[in-house]
Protein backbone atom coordinates (compact mmCIF):
# COMPACT_ATOMS: atom_id res chain seq x y z
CA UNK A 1 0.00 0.00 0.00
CA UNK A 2 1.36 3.85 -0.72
CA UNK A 3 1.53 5.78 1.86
CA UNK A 4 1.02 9.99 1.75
CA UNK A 5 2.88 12.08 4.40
CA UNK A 6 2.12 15.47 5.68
CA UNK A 7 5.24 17.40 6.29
CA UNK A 8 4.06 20.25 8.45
CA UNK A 9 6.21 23.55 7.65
CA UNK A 10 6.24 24.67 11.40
CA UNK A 11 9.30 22.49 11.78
CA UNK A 12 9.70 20.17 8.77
CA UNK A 13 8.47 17.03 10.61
CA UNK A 14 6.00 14.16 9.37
CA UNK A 15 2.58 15.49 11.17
CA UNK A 16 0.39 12.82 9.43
CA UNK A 17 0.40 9.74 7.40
CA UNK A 18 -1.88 8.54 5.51
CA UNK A 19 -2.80 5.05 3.24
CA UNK A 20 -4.06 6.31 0.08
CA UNK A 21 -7.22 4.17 -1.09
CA UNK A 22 -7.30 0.64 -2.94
CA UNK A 23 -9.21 0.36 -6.26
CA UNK A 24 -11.75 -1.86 -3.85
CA UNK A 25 -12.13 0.98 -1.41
CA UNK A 26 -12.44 3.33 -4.19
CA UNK A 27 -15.15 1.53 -5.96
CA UNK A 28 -16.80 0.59 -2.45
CA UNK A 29 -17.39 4.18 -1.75
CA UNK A 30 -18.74 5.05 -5.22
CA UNK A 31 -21.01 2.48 -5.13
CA UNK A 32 -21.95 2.90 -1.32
CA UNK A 33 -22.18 7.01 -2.59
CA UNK A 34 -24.27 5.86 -5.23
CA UNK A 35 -26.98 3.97 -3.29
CA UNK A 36 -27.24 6.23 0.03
CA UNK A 37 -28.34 9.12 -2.48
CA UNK A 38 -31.25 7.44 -3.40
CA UNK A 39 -32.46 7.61 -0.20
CA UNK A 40 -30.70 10.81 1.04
CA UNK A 41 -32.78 13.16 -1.65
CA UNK A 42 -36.03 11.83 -0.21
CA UNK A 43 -35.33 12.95 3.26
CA UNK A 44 -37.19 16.05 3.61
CA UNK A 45 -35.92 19.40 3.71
CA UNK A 46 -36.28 19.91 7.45
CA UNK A 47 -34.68 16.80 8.66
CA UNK A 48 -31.73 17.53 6.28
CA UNK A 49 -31.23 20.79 8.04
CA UNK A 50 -31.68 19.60 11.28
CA UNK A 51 -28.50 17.07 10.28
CA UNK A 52 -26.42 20.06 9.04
CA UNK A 53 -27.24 22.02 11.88
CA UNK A 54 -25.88 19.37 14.24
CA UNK A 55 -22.79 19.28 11.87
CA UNK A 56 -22.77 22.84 12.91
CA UNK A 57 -22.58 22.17 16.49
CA UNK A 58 -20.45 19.37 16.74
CA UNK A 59 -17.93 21.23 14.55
CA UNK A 60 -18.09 24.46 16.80
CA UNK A 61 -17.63 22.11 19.47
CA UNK A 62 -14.01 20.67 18.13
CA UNK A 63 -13.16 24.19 17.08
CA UNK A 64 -9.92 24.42 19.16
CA UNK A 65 -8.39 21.44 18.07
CA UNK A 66 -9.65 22.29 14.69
CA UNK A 67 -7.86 25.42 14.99
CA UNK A 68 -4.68 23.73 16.23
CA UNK A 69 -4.13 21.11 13.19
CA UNK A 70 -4.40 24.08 11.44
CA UNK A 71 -1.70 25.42 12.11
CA UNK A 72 0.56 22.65 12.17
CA UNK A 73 -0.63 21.09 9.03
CA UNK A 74 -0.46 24.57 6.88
CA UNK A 75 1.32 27.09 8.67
CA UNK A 76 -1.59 29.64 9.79
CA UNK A 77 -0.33 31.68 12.84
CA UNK A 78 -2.53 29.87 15.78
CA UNK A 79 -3.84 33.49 16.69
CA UNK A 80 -5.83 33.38 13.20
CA UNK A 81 -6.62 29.93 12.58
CA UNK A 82 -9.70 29.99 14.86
CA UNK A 83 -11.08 32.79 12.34
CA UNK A 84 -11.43 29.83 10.00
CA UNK A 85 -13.52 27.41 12.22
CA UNK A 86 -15.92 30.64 12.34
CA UNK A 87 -16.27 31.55 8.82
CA UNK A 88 -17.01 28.09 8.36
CA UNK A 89 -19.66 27.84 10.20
CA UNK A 90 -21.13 30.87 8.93
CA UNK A 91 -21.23 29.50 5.02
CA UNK A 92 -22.52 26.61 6.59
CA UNK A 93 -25.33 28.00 8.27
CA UNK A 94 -26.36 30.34 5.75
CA UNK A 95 -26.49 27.84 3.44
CA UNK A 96 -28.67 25.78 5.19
CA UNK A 97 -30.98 28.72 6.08
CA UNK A 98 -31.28 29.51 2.57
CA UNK A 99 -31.53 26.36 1.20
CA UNK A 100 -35.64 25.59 1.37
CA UNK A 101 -36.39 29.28 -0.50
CA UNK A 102 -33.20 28.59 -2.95
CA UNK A 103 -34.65 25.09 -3.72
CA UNK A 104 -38.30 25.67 -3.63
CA UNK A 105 -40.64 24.92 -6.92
CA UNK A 106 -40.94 27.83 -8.86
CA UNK A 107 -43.82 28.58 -10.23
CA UNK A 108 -43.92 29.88 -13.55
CA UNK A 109 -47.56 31.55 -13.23
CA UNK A 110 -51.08 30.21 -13.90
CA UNK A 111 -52.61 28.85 -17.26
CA UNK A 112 -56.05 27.33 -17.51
CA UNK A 113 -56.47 24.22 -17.48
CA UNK A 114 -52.60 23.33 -16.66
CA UNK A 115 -50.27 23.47 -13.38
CA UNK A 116 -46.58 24.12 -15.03
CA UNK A 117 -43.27 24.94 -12.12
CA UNK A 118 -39.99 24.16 -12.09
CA UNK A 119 -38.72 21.80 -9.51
CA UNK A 120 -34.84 21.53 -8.67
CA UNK A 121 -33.69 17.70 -9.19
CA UNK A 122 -30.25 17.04 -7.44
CA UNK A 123 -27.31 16.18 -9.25
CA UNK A 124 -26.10 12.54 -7.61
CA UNK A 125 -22.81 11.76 -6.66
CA UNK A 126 -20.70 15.39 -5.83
CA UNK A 127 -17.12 14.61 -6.25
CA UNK A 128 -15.18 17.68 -4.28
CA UNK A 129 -11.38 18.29 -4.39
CA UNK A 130 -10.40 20.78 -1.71
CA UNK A 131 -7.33 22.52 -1.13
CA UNK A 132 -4.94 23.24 1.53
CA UNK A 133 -4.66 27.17 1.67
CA UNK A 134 -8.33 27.03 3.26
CA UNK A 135 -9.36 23.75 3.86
CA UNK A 136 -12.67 23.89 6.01
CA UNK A 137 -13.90 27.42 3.95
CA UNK A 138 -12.96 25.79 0.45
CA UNK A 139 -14.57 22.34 1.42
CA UNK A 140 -17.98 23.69 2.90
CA UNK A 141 -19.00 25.75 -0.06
CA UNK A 142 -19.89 22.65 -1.70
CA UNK A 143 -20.03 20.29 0.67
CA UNK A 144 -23.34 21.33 2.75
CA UNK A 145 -24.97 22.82 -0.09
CA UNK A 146 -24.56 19.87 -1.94
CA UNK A 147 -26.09 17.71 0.89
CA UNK A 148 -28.67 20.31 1.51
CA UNK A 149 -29.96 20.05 -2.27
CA UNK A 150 -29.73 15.95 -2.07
CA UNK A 151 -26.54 14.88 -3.16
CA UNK A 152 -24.13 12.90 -1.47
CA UNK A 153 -21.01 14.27 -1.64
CA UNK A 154 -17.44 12.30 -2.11
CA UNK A 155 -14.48 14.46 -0.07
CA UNK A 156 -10.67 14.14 -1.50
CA UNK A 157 -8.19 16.56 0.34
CA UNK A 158 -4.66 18.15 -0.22
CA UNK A 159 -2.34 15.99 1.00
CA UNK A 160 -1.11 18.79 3.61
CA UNK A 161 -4.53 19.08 5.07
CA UNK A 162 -5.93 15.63 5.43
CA UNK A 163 -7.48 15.88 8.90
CA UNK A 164 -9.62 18.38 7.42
CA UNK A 165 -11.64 16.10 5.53
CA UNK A 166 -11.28 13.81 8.45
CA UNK A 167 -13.11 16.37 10.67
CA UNK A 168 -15.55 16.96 8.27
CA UNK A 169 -16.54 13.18 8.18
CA UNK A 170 -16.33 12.78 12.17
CA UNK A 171 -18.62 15.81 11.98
CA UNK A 172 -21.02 14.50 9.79
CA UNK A 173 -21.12 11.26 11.55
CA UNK A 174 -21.84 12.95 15.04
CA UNK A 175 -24.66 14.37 13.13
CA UNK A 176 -26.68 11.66 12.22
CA UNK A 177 -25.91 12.18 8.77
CA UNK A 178 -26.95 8.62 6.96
CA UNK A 179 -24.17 5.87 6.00
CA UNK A 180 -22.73 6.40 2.52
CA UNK A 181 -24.06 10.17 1.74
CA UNK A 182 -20.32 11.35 2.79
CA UNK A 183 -17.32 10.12 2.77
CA UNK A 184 -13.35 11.17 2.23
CA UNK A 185 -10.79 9.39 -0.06
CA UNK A 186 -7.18 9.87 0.05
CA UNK A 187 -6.00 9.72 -3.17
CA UNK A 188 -3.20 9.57 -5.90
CA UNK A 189 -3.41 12.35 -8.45
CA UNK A 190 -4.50 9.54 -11.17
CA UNK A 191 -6.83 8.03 -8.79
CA UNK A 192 -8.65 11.06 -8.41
CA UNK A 193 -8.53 11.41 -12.24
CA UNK A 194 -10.27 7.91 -12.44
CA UNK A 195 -13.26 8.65 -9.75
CA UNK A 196 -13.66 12.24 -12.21
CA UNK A 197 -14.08 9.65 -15.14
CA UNK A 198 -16.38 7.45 -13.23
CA UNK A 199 -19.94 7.02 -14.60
CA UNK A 200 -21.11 7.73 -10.91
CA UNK A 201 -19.50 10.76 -10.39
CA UNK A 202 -22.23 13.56 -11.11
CA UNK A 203 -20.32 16.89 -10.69
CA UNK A 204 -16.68 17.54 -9.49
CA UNK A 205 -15.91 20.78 -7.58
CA UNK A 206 -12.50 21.28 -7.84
CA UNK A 207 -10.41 24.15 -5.98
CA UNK A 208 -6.63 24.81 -6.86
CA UNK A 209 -4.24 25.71 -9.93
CA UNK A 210 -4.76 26.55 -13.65
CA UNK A 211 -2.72 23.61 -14.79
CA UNK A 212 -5.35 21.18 -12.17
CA UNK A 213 -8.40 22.59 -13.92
CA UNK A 214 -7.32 21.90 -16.87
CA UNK A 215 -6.70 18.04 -15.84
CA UNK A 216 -10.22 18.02 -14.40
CA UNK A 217 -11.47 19.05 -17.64
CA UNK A 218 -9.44 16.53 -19.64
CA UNK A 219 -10.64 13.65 -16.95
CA UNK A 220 -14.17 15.07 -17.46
CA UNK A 221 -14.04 15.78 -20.92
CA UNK A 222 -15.66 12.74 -21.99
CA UNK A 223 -18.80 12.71 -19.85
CA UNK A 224 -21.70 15.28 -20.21
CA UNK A 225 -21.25 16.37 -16.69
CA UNK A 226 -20.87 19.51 -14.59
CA UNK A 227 -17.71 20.97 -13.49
CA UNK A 228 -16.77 24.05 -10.81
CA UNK A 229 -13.41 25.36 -11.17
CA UNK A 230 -12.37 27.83 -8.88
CA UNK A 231 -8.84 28.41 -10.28
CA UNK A 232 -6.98 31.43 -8.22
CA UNK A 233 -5.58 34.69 -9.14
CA UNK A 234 -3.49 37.55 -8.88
CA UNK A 235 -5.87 40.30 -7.83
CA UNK A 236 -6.05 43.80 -8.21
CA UNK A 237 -7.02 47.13 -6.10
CA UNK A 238 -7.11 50.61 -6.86
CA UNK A 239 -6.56 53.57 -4.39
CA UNK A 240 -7.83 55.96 -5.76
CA UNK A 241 -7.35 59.95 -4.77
CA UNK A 242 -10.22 60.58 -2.27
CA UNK A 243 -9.23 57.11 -0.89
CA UNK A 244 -9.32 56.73 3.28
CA UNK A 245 -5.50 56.68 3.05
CA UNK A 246 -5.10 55.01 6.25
CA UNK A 247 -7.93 52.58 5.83
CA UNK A 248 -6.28 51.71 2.49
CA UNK A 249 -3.01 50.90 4.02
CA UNK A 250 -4.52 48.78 7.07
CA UNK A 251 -6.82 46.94 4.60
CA UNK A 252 -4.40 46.19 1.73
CA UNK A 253 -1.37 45.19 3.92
CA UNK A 254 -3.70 42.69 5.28
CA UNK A 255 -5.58 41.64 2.39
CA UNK A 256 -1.80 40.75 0.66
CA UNK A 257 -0.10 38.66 3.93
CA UNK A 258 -2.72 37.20 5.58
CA UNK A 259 -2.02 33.48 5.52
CA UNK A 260 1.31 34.42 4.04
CA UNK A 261 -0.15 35.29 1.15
CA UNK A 262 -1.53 32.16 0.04
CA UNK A 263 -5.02 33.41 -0.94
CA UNK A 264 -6.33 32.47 -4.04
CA UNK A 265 -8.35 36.16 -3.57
CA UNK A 266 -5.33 37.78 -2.03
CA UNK A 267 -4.35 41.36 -2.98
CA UNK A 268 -1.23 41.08 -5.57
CA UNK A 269 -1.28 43.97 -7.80
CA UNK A 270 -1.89 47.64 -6.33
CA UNK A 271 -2.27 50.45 -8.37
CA UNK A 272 -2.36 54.07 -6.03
CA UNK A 273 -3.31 57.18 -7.46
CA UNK A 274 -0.47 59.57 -8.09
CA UNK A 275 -1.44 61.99 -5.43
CA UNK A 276 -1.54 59.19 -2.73
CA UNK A 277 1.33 56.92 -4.26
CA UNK A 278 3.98 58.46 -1.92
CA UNK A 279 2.02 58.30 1.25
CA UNK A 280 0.75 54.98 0.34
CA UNK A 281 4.50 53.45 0.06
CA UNK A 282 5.64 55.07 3.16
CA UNK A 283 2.54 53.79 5.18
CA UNK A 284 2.55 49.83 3.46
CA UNK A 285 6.32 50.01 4.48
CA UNK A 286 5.89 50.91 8.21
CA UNK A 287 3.44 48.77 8.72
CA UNK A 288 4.68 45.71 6.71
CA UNK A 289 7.68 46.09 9.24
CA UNK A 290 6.16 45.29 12.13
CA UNK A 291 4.96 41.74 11.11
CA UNK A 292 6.71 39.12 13.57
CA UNK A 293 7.69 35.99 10.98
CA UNK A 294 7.86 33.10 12.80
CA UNK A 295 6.50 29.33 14.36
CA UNK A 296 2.72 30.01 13.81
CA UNK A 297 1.96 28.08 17.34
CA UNK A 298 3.35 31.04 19.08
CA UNK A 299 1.07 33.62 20.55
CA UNK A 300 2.84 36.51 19.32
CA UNK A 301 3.33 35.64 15.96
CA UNK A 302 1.20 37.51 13.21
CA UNK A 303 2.95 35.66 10.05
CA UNK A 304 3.37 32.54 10.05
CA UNK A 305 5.99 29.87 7.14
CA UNK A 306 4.57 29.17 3.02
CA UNK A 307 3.28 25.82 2.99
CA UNK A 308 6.64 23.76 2.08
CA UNK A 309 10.29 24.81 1.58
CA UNK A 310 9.37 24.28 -2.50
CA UNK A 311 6.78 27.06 -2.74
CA UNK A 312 9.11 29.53 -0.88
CA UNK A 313 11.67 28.45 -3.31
CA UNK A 314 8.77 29.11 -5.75
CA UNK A 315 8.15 32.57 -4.45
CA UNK A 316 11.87 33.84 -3.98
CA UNK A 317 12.32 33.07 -7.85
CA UNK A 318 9.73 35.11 -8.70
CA UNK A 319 10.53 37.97 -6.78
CA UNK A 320 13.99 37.51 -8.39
CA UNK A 321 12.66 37.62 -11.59
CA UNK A 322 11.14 40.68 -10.85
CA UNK A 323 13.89 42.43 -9.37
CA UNK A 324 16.04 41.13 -12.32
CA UNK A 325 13.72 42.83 -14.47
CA UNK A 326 14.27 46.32 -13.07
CA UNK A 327 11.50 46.44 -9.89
CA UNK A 328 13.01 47.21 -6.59
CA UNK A 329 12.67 45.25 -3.22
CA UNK A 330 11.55 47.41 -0.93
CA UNK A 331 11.95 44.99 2.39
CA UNK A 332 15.27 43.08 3.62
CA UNK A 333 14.63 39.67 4.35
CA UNK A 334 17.57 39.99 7.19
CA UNK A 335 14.73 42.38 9.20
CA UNK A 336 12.95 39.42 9.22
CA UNK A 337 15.30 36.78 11.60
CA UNK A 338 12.82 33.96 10.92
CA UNK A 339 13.22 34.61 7.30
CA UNK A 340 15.88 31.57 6.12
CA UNK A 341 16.37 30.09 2.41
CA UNK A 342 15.86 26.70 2.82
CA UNK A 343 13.01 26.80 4.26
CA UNK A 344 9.18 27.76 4.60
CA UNK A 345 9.98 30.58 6.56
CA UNK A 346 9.52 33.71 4.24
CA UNK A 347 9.86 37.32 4.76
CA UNK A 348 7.00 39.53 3.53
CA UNK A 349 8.01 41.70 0.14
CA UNK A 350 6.70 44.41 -1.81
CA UNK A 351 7.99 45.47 -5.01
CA UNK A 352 8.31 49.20 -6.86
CA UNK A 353 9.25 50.54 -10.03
CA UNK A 354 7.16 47.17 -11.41
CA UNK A 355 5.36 46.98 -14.68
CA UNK A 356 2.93 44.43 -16.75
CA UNK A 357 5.54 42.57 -18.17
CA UNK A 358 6.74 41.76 -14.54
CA UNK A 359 6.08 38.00 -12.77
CA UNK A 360 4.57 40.28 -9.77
CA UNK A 361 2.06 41.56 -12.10
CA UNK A 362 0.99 38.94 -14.52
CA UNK A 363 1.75 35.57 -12.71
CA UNK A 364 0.02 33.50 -9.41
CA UNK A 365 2.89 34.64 -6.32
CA UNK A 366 1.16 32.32 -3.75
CA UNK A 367 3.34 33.95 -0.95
CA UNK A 368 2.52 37.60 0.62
CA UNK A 369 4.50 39.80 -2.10
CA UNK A 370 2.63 42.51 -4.00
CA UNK A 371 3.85 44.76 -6.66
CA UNK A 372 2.56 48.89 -6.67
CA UNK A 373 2.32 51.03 -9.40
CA UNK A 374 1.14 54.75 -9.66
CA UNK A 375 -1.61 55.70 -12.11
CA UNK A 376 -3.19 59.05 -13.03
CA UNK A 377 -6.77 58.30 -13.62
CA UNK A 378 -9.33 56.18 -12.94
CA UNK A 379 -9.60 54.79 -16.53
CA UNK A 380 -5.21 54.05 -16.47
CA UNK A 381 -6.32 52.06 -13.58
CA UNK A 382 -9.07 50.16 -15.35
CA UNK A 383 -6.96 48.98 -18.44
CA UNK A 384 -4.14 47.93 -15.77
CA UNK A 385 -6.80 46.13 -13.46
CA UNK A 386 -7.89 44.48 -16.75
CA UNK A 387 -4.79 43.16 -17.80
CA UNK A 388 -4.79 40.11 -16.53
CA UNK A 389 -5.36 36.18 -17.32
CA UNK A 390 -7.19 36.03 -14.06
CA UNK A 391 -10.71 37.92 -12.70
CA UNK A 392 -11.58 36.63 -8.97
CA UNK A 393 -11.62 39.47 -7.21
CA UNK A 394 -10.88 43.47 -7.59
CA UNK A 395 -10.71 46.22 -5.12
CA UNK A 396 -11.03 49.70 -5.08
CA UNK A 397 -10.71 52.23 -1.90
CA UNK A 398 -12.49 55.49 -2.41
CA UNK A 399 -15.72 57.82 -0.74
CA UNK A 400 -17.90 57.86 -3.97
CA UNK A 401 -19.97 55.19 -4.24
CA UNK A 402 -21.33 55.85 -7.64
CA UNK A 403 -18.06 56.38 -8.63
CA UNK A 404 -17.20 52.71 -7.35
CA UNK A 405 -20.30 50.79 -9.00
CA UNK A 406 -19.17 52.87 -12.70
CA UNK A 407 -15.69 51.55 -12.25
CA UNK A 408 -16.83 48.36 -11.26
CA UNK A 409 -18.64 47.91 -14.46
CA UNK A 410 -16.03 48.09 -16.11
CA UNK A 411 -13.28 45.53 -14.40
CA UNK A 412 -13.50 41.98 -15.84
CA UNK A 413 -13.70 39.88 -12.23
CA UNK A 414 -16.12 37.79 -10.15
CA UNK A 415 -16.92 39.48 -7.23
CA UNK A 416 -15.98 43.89 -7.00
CA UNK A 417 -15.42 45.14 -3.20
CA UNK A 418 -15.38 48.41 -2.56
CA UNK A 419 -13.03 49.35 0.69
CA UNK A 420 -12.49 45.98 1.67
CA UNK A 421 -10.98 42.88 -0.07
CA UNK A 422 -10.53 39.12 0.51
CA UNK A 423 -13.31 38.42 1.95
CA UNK A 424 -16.14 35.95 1.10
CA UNK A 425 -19.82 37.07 2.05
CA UNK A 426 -22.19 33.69 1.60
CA UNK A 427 -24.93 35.63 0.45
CA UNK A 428 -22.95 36.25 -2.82
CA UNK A 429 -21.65 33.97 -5.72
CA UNK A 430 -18.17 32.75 -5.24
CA UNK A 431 -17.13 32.90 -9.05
CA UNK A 432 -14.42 33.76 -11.47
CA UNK A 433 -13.89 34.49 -14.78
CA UNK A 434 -11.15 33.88 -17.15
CA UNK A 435 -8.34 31.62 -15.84
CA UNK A 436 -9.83 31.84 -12.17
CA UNK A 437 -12.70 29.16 -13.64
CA UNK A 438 -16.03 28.75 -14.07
CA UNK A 439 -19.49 27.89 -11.94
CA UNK A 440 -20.05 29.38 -8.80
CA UNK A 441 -20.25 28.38 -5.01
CA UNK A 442 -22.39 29.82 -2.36
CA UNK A 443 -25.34 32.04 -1.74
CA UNK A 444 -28.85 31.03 -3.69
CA UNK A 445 -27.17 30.73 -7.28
CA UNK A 446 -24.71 28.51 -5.90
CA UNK A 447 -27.68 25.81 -5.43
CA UNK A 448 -28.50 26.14 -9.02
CA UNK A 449 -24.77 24.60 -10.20
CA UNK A 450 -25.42 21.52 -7.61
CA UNK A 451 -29.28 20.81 -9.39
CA UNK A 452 -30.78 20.57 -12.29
CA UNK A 453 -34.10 22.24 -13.12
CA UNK A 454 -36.70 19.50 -14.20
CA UNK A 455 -39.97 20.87 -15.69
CA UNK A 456 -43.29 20.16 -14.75
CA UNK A 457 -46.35 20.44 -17.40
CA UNK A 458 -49.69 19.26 -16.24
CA UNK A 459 -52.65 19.30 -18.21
CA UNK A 460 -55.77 19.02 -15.32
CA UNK A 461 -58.54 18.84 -17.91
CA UNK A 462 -58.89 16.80 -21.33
C-alpha cells in the first residue's frame, strides 16, 4: 500500500500519514455514494437541516483542536486559525438557512387548465477536491450545499490538510448524517482522475491551480457532466485619490499577507493614485515592518511559514525575476530573523518601479508579495486592473460610491469590493472568470450549479 505524508512547515516534521485508497475501497465508496443518495434526496428538507445544523454544532464544538491542526498542518499563525472554524460555520449556516427558499418549486404563473413549475432535481454523486490554503472554507461551499440540495457528496483533500476532511466526516457522523451520503478518499493524483471519469460521479468541484483545472477538464471531458473550477488569481485594487488613506493601508497590507499570502483572492497587484502613491508606500512600508515571521503556534506571531520549503523556493524566484527585471525590493529579508532560504519561513516583500511585463504583475505569487504602481486616472487604472489572465476578485478604496459601481462595471472579475478585499460574504456567488474558472459556489445561485431544473407540465382537464 502507498503511503502519503504530511510534512508540516512549522518544523519540517511528518505530522500525518496517511494510506491512500485501494481500487476496492475506491469503488466501495462510489457504489456505497451511489446507493445512500437514493435515499438521502427523499429525506425532507427539514430533517436535512436539522443534520447540518448538528454538523454545525459538533464542529463548533471541536473548534480548538480544529484550529490547532491548522496550524501545524499549513502554517496559519494559531492566533488566526480559529477565524477559519468561524467563517465556516457561517457559510454553513447560511447555506442551510437559505436552502428551502433557494430550492423551492418555482412557479412559472397560472394557465387554464394546466399546473406548469420548475422543480430543482439534485445532481447525484458530488465529487469535491479541496485545497490546503483554506481547507474547512474551500470544502464547505460545496459540501453542505450539496447535501442540503440531495446529493451525497465524495471528499478528496490536499495531501497537507488531510485531517480536514477527516473532521468533516467525524462531523457529519456525530450528526446523524446517513451511511454512505459522505465520505473522504485519500488519493493519488491519477486516482482522483479515475473517480472524475467514473460514470457515478455527477459533478466535481475542484479548488486549486490553472494547470489542475485543466486536468479536471481533460478527466471530465468525456462525460456530459458539470464541473466548478475555482482556479486562483493575482488580484487587483485601486486607491484611488479621495481614498481613506489610512484605511487603504490597514486593509491592503492585510488583504496581501494574511495566511502568508496564500489566498487564491489575495491582494497582488496595487495600483495608487499619483497623489496618494507616496504616502501609500511610506505607510505599506511601516506597517509591513512590524509583522513578527515566525513558528505560527506562538502567541505573538502575526505571520506565520509558506506551505513547504518548494513554494518559498517558488516565491523567492519570482521575486527575483522581478527584481532582475528592473523592480526594486523594498523589504530586507535579514529584518525578518525567521526569514531563512531553505526553508518555509519567508519574509513579507513588496515590489516598486514594477510593470505588466513583470512576474509580480501577470503571474500566481502564492506567498505575501505585491507589486505597486502609480496611475493618473481612474480609466489608467481600469486597463491595468484588466490586464490580466485572471478575474476573482478586484478592489477599489475610495468615498464615492457611484463612482465605485461605474468603475466596477467596467473591471472583468467575479466578485468587486469596494473598501475591503478578501473576503467571502455567503450571500454572494463565489465565481471567477477567465483563468480563475467557471461555476459558482455559495449564496442562492450557488444551489442552481449543484441541481438541475426538471420541468413540470400538467394538463388538469382533457
Amino acid at each position: 500500500m502507498t503511503s502519503q505524508l504530511t510534512i508540516s512547515p512549522v518544523d519540517g516534521r511528518v505530522y500525518v500519514e496517511r494510506t491512500l485508497a485501494t481500487p476496492v475501497q475506491i469503488e466501495a465508496a462510489i457504489e456505497s455514494a451511489r446507493l445512500a443518495q437514493r435515499v438521502w434526496r427523499n429525506v425532507t428538507m427539514a430533517e436535512r437541516a436539522a443534520i447540518l445544523s448538528r454538523f454545525c454544532d459538533a464542529f463548533e464544538s471541536h473548534g480548538d483542536a480544529i484550529a490547532e491542526e491548522l496550524s501545524w498542518q499549513m502554517g496559519r499563525p494559531l492566533r488566526y486559525a480559529p477565524s477559519e472554524v468561524r467563517g465556516t460555520l457561517e457559510r454553513a449556516r447560511h447555506m442551510i438557512t437559505i436552502a428551502p427558499a433557494a430550492l423551492a418549486d418555482i412557479d412559472v404563473g397560472p394557465k387554464a387548465g394546466f399546473h406548469r413549475f420548475l422543480r430543482r432535481e439534485p445532481l447525484g454523486v458530488v465529487f469535491t477536491v479541496a485545497a490546503w490554503n483554506y481547507p474547512y472554507l474551500i470544502a464547505v461551499n460545496s459540501v453542505v450545499p450539496a447535501l442540503m440540495a440531495g446529493n451525497v457528496v465524495v471528499l478528496k483533500h490536499s495531501a497537507q490538510t488531510p485531517l480536514c476532511a477527516e473532521r468533516f466526516e467525524e462531523c457529519l457522523r456525530e450528526a446523524g448524517l446517513p451511511e454512505g451520503a459522505f465520505q473522504t478518499l485519500h488519493l493519488s493524483h491519477a486516482d482522483t482522475e479515475r473517480v472524475i471519469g467514473d460514470s457515478r460521479v455527477d459533478f466535481v468541484a475542484f479548488t486549486g491551480s490553472v494547470a489542475g483545472g485543466h486536468a479536471v477538464q481533460r478527466a471530465a471531458a468525456g462525460r456530459f457532466i458539470g464541473t466548478g473550477l475555482e482556479l486562483g488569481g493575482c488580484d487587483p485594487a485601486y486607491v484611488r485619490h479621495d481614498a481613506n488613506l489610512v484605511h487603504a493601508i490597514e486593509n491592503l497590507v492585510d488583504g496581501a499577507y494574511f495566511n502568508s499570502g496564500q489566498s487564491c483572492c489575495g491582494i497582488q497587484r496595487v495600483y495608487v493614485h499619483e497623489h496618494l502613491y507616496e504616502a501609500f508606500v511610506e505607510g505599506w512600508v511601516e506597517l509591513t515592518r512590524k509583522y513578527t515571521l515566525g513558528n505560527p503556534l506562538d502567541p505573538e506571531t502575526t505571520l506565520g511559514p509558506v506551505v513547504r520549503t518548494a513554494a518559498a523556493d517558488e516565491i523567492r524566484r519570482q521575486v527575483a525575476a522581478t527584481v532582475a527585471a528592473g523592480a526594486r525590493a523594498v523589504i530586507d529579508e535579514k529584518q525578518f530573523a525567521a526569514s531563512k532560504p531553505g526553508t518555509p519561513y519567508l519574509a513579507p516583500q513588496v515590489l516598486l518601479g514594477v510593470d505588466h511585463t513583470m512576474p509580480v504583475m501577470q503571474e500566481e505569487i502564492f506567498g505575501p508579495v505585491a507589486g505597486i504602481m502609480k496611475v493618473r486616472s481612474d480609466a489608467e487604472a481600469v486597463r491595468l486592473m484588466n490586464d490580466s489572465a485572471f478575474g476573482l476578485t478586484a478592489a477599489i478604496w475610495t468615498a464615492d460610491e457611484e463612482a465605485a459601481l461605474a468603475i466596477g462595471d467596467q473591471v472583468q472579475t467575479g466578485t468587486w469590493f469596494m473598501n475591503r478585499c478578501d473576503y467571502l460574504d455567503p450571500a454572494l456567488a463565489w465565481v471567477g472568470v477567465k483563468d480563475s474558472g467557471r461555476g459558482c459556489t455559495l449564496s442562492s445561485v450557488g444551489y442552481e450549479h449543484l441541481t438541475r431544473p426538471k420541468s413540470f407540465h400538467l394538463r388538469l382537464k382533457i
